[in-house]
C-alpha atoms as a PDB file:
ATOM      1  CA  UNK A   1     139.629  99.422 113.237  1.00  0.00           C
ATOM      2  CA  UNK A   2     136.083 100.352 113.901  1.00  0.00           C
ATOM      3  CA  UNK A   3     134.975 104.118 113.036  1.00  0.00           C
ATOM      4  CA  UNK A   4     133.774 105.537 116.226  1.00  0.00           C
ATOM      5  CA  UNK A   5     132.591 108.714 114.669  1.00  0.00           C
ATOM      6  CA  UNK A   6     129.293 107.987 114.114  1.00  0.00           C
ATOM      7  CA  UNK A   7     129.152 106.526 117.932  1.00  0.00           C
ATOM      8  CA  UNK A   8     130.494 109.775 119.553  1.00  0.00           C
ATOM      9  CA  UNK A   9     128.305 111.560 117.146  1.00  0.00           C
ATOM     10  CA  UNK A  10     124.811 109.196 118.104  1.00  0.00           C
ATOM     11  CA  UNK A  11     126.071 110.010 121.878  1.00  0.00           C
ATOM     12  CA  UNK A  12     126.068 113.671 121.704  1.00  0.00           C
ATOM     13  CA  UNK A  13     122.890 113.435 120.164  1.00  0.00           C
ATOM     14  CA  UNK A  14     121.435 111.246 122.961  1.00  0.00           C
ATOM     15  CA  UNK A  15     123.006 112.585 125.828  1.00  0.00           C
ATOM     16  CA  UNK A  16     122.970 116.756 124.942  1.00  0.00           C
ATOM     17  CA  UNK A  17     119.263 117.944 123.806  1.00  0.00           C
ATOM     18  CA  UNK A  18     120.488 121.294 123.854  1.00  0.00           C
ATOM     19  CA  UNK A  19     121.867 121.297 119.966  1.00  0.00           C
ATOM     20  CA  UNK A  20     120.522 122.439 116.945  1.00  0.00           C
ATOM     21  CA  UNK A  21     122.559 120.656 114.941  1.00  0.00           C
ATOM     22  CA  UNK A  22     125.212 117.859 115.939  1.00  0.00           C
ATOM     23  CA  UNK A  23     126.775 116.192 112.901  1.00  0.00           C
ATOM     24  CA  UNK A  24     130.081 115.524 110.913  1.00  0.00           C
ATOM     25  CA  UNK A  25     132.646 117.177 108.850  1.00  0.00           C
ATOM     26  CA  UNK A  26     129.867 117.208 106.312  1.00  0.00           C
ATOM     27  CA  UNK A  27     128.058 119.486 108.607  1.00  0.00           C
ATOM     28  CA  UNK A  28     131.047 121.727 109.779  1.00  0.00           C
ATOM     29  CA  UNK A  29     131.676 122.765 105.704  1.00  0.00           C
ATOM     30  CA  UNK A  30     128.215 124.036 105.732  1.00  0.00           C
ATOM     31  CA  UNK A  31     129.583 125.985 108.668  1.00  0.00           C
ATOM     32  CA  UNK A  32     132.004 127.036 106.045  1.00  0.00           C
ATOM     33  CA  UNK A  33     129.649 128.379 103.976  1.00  0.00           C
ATOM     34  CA  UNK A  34     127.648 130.758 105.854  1.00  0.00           C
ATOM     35  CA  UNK A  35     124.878 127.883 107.412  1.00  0.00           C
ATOM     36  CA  UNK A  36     125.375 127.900 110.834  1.00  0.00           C
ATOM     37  CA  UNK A  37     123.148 125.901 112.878  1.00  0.00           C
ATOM     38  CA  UNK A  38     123.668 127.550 116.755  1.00  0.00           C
ATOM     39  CA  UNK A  39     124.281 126.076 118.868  1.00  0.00           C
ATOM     40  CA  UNK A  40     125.764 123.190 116.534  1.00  0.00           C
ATOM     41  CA  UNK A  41     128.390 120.571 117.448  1.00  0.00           C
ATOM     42  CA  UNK A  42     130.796 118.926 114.356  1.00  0.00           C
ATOM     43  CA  UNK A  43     132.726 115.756 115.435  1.00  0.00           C
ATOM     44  CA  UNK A  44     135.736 114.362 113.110  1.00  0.00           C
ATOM     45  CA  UNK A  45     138.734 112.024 113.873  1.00  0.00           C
ATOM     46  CA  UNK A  46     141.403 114.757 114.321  1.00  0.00           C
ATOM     47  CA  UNK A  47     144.680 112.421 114.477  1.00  0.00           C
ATOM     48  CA  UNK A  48     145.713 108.724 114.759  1.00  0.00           C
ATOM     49  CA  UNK A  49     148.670 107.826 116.872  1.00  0.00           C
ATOM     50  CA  UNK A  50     150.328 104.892 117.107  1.00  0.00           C
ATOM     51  CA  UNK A  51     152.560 103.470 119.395  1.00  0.00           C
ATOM     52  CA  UNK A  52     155.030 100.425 119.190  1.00  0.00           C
ATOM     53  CA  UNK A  53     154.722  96.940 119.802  1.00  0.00           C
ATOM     54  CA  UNK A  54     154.607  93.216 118.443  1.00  0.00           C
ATOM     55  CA  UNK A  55     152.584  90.493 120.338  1.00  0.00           C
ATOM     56  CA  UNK A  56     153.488  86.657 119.966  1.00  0.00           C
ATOM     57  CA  UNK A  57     154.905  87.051 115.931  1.00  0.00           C
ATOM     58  CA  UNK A  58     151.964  88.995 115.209  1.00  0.00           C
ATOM     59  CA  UNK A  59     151.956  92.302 114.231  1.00  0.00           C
ATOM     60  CA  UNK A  60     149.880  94.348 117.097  1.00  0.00           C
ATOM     61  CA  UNK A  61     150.069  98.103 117.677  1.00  0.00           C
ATOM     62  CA  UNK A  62     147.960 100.114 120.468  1.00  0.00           C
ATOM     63  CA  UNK A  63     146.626 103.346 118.393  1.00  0.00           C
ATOM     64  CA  UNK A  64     145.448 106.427 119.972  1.00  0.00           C
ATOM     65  CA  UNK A  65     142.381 107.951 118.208  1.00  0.00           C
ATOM     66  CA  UNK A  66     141.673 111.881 118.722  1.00  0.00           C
ATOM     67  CA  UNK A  67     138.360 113.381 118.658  1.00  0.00           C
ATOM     68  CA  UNK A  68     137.796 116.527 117.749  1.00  0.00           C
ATOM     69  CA  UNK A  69     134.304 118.009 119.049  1.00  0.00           C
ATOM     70  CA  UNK A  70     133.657 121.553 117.654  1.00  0.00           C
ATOM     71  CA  UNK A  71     130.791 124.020 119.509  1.00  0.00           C
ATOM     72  CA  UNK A  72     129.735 126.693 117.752  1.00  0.00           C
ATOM     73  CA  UNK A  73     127.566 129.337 119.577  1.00  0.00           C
ATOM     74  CA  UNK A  74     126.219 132.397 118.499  1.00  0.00           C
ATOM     75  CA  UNK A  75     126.402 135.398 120.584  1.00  0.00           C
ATOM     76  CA  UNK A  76     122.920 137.336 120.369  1.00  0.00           C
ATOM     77  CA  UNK A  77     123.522 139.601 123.365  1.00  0.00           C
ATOM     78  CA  UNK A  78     127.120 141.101 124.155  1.00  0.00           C
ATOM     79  CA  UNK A  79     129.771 141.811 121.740  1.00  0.00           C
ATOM     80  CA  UNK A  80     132.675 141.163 123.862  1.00  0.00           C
ATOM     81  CA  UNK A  81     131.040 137.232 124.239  1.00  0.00           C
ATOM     82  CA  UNK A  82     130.425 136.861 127.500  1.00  0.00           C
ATOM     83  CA  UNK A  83     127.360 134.886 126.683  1.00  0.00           C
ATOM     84  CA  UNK A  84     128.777 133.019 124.242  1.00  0.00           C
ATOM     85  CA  UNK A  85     131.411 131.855 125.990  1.00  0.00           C
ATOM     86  CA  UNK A  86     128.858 130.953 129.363  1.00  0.00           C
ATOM     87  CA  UNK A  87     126.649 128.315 127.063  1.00  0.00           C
ATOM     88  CA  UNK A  88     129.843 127.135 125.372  1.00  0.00           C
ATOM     89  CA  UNK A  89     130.845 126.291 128.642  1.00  0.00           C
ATOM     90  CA  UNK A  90     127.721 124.999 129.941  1.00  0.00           C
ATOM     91  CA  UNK A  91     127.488 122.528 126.371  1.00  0.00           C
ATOM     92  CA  UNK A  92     131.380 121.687 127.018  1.00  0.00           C
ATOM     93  CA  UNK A  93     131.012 120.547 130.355  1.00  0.00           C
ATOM     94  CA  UNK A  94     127.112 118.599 129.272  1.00  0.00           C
ATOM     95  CA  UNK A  95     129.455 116.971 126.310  1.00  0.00           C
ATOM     96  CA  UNK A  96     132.154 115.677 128.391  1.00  0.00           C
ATOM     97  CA  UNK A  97     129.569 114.225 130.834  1.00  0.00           C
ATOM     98  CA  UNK A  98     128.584 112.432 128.029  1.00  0.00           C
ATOM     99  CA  UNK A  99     131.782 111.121 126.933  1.00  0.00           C
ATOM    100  CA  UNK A 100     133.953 110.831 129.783  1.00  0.00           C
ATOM    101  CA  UNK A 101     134.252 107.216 130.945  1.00  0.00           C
ATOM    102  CA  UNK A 102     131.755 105.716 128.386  1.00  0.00           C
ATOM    103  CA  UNK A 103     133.040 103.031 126.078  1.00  0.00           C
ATOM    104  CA  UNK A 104     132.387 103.487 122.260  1.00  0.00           C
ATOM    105  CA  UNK A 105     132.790  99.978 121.917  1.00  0.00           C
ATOM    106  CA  UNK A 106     134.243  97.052 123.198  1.00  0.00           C
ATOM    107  CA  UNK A 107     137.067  97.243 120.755  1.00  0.00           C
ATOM    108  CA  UNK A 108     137.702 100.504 121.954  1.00  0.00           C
ATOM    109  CA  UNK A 109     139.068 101.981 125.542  1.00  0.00           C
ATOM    110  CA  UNK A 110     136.417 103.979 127.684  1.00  0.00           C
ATOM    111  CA  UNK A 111     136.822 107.869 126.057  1.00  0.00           C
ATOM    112  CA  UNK A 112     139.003 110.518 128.196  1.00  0.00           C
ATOM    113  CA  UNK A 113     139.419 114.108 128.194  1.00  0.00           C
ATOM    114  CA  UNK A 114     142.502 115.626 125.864  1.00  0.00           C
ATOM    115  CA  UNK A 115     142.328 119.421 125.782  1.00  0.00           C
ATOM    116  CA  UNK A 116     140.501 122.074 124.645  1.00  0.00           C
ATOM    117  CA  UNK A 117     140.796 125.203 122.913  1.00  0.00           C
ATOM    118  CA  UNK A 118     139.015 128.336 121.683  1.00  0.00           C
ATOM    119  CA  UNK A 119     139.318 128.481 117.704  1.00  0.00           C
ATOM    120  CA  UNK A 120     137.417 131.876 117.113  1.00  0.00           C
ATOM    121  CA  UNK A 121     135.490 134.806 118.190  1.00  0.00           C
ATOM    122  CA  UNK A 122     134.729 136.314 115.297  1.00  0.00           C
ATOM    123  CA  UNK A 123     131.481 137.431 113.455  1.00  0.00           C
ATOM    124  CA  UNK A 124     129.182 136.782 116.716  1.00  0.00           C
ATOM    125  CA  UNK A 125     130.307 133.405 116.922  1.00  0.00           C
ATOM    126  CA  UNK A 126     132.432 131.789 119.625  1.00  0.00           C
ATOM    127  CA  UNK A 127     134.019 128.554 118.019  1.00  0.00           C
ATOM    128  CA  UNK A 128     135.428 125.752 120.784  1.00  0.00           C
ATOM    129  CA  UNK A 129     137.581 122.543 120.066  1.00  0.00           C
ATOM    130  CA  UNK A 130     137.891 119.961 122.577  1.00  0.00           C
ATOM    131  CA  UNK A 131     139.705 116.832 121.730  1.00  0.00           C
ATOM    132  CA  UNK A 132     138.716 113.540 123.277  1.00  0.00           C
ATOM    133  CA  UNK A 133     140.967 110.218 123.109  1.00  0.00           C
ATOM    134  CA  UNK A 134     140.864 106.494 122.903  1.00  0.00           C
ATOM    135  CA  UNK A 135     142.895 103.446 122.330  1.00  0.00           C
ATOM    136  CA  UNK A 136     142.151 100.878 119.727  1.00  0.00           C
ATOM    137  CA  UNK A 137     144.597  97.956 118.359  1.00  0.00           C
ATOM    138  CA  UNK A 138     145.135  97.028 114.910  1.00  0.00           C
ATOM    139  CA  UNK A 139     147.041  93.779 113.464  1.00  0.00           C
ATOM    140  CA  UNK A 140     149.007  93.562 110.531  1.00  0.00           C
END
């Protein structure tokens, strides 16, 4: 199974100028640690799903592959977030432009939508998850 990480990553990075920082796991313990790049964006494979089947005495399964895309603003104007939460919004919807549609690779399904979520407003921060999805196969 190919990693797409890097792909989704190289994407972001072509497709939405408007990050400091986008990067992996790597780059979202930094977060951790006080270093916050804002705006930043942190991609990681959140979950792998598969689902049943077998294909001609070969082993075949379809696996769904979850995305997680992170967003991590600072809020340098109103406490309550308002403009946080506006250019999260405005990167969220430039990100899934990016990814919506586009295929990764030819091993993988064209990306879709999963959900989103906000993680935290804390600190002057405002923290957003959304998940993204594709399909690979893998043979035993």
């Amino acid at each position: 199974m190919i990693n797409l990480r890097p792909l989704i990553e190289q994407r972001i990075k072509d497709e939405v100028i408007a990050f400091s920082e986008v990067a992996g796991a790597a780059g979202l313990e930094n977060i951790m640690k006080g270093w916050i790049a804002s705006p930043g964006c942190y991609i990681f494979k959140e979950r792998s799903q598969p689902q049943g089947g077998d294909m001609i005495g070969a082993t075949m399964q379809r696996v769904i592959l979850r995305y997680a895309v992170i967003i991590i603003v600072k809020n340098v104007r109103d406490a309550r977030g308002s403009d946080a939460a506006d250019e999260s919004n405005m990167l969220q919807e430039a990100i899934r432009t990016a990814l919506l549609g586009w295929q990764p690779s030819p091993l993988a399904d064209p990306i879709e939508y999963a959900d989103g979520a906000l993680i935290s407003f804390k600190d002057g921060f405002f923290i957003w998850r959304d998940t993204y999805q594709t399909y690979q196969f893998i043979r035993g």
